[in-house]
C-alpha atoms as a PDB file:
ATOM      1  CA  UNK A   1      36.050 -70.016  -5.610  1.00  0.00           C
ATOM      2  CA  UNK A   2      34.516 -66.532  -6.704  1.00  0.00           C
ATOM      3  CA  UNK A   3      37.270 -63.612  -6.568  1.00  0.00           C
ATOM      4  CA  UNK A   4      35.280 -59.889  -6.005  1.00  0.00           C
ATOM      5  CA  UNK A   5      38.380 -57.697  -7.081  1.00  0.00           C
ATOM      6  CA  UNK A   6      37.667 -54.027  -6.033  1.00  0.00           C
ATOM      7  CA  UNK A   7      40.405 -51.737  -8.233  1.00  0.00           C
ATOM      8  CA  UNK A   8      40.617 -48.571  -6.722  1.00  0.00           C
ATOM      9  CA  UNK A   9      43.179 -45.308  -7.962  1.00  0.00           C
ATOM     10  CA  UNK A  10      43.704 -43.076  -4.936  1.00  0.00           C
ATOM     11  CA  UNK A  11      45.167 -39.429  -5.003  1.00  0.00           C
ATOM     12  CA  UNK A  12      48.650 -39.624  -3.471  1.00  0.00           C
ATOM     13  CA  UNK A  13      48.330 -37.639  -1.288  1.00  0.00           C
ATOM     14  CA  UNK A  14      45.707 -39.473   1.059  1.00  0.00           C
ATOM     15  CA  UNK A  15      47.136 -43.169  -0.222  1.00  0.00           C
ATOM     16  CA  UNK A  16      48.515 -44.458   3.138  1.00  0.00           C
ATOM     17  CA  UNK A  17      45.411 -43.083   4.960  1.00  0.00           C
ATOM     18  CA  UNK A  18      43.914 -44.838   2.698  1.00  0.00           C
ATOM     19  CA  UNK A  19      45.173 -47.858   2.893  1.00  0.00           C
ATOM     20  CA  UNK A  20      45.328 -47.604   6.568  1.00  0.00           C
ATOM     21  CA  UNK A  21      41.681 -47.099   6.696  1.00  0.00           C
ATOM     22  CA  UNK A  22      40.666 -50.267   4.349  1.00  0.00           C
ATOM     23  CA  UNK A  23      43.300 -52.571   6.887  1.00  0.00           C
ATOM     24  CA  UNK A  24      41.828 -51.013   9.924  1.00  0.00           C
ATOM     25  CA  UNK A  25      38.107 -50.585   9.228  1.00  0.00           C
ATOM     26  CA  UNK A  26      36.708 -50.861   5.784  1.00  0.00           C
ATOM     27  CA  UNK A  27      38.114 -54.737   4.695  1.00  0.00           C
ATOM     28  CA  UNK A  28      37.246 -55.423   8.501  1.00  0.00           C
ATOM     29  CA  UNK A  29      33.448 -54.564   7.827  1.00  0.00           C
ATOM     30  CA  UNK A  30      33.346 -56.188   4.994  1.00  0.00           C
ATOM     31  CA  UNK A  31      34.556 -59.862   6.085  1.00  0.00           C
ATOM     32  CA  UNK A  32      32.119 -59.519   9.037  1.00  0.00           C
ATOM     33  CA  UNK A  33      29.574 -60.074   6.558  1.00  0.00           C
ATOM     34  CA  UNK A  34      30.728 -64.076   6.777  1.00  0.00           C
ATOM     35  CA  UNK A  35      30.270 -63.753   2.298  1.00  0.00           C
ATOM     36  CA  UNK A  36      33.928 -63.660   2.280  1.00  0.00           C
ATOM     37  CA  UNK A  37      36.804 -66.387   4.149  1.00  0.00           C
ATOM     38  CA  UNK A  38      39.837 -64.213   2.823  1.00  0.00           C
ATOM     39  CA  UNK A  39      41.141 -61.355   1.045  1.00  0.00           C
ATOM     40  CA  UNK A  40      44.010 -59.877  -0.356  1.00  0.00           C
ATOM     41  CA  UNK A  41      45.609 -56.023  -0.710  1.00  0.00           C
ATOM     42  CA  UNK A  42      47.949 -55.791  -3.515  1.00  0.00           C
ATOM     43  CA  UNK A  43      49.451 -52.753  -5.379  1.00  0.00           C
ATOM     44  CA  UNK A  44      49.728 -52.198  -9.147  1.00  0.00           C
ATOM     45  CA  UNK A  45      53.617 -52.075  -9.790  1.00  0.00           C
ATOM     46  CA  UNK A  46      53.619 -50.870 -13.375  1.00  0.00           C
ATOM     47  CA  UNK A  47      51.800 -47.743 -12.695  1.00  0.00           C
ATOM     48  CA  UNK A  48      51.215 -45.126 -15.986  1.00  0.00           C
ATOM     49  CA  UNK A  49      52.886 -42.068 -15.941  1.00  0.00           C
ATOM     50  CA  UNK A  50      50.421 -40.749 -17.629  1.00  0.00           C
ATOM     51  CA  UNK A  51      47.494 -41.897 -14.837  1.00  0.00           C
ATOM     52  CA  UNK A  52      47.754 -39.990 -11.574  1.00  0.00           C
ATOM     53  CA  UNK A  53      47.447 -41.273  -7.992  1.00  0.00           C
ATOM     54  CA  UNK A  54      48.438 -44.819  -6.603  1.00  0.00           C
ATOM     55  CA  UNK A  55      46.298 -48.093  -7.835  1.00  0.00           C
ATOM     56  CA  UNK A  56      45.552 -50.999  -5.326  1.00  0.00           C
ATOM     57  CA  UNK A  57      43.564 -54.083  -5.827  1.00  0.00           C
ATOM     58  CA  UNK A  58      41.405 -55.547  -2.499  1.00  0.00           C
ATOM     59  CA  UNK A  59      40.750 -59.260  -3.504  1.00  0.00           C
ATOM     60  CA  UNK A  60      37.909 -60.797  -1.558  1.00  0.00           C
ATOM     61  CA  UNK A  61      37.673 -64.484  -1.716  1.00  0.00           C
ATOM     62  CA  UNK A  62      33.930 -66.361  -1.868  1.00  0.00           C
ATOM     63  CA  UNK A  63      33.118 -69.785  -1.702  1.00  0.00           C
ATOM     64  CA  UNK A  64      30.793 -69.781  -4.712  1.00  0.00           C
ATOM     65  CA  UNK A  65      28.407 -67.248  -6.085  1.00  0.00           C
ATOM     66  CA  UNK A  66      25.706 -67.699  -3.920  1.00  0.00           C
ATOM     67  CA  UNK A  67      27.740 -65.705  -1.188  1.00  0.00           C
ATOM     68  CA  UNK A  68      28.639 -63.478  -3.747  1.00  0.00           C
ATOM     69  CA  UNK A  69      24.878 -62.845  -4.581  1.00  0.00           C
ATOM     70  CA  UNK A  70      24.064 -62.177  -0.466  1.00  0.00           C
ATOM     71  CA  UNK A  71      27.263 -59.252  -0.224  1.00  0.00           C
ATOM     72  CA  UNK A  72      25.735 -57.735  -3.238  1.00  0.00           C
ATOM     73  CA  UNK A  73      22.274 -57.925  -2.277  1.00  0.00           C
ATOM     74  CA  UNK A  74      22.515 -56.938   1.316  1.00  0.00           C
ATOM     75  CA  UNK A  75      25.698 -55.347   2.351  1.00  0.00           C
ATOM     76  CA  UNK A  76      28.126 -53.682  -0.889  1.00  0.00           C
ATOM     77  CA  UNK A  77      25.480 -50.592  -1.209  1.00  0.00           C
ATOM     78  CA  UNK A  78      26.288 -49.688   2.424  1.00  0.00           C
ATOM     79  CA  UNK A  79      30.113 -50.494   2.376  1.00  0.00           C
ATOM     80  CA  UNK A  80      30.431 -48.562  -0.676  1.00  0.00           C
ATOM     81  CA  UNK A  81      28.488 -45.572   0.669  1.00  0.00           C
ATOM     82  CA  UNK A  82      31.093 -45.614   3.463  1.00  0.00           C
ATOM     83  CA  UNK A  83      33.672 -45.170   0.885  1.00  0.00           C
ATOM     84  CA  UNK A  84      32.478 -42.650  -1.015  1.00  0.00           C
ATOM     85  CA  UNK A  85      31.524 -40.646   2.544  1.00  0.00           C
ATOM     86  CA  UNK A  86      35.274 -40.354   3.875  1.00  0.00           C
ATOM     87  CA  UNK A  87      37.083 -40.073   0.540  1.00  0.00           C
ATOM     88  CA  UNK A  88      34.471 -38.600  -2.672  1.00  0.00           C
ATOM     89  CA  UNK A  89      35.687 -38.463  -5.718  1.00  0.00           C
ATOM     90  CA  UNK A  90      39.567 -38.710  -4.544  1.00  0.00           C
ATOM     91  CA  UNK A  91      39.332 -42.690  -4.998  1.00  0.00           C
ATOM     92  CA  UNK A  92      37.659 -43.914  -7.683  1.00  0.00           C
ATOM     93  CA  UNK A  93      37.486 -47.913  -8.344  1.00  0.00           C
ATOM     94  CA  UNK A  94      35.880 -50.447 -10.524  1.00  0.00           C
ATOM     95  CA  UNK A  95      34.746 -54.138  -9.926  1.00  0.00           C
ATOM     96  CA  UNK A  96      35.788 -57.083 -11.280  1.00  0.00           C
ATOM     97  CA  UNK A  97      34.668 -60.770 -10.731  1.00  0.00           C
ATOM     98  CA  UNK A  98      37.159 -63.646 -11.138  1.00  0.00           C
ATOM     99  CA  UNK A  99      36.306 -67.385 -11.073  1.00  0.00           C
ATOM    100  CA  UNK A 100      39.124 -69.712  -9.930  1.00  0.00           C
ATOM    101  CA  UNK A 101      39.760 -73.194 -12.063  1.00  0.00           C
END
């Protein structure tokens, strides 16, 4: 199983529209896309004092890399361009991908 991990630190002040948004619309979108069969939202608990904003991870679970490869290919440039539409620069995230053993 391939894990896409999207990391994303979001100015307090919008976080539970946010959040509401990805539950409601965004994570929707993106599961529609039959790459992923699962996902998960978590929240990073030891936040920095020194980092502003709220950080959340969105874990989307593949079945191996080739669905990985189609997201990427034919529906993350449009999904992120929703993002970056509604919020800017107020949530800014980075990718990670994680293999389970």
């Amino acid at each position: 199983m391939i894990i896409y991990n999207v990391t994303a630190n979001v100015e307090e002040d919008i976080a539970e529209e946010w959040l509401m948004w990805m539950r409601e619309v965004h994570i929707p979108k993106t599961l529609e896309t039959g790459c992923f069969h699962d996902h998960k939202v978590l929240r990073l608990m030891n936040e920095r004092s020194d980092v502003p904003g709220i950080t959340y991870a969105v874990q989307y679970f593949a079945r191996d890399i080739r669905e990985l490869t189609r997201f990427a290919s034919q529906h993350e440039p449009g999904l992120q361009q929703d993002v970056f539409q509604k919020y800017g620069e107020r949530v800014v995230f980075f990718k990670t991908l994680l293999e389970e053993l």
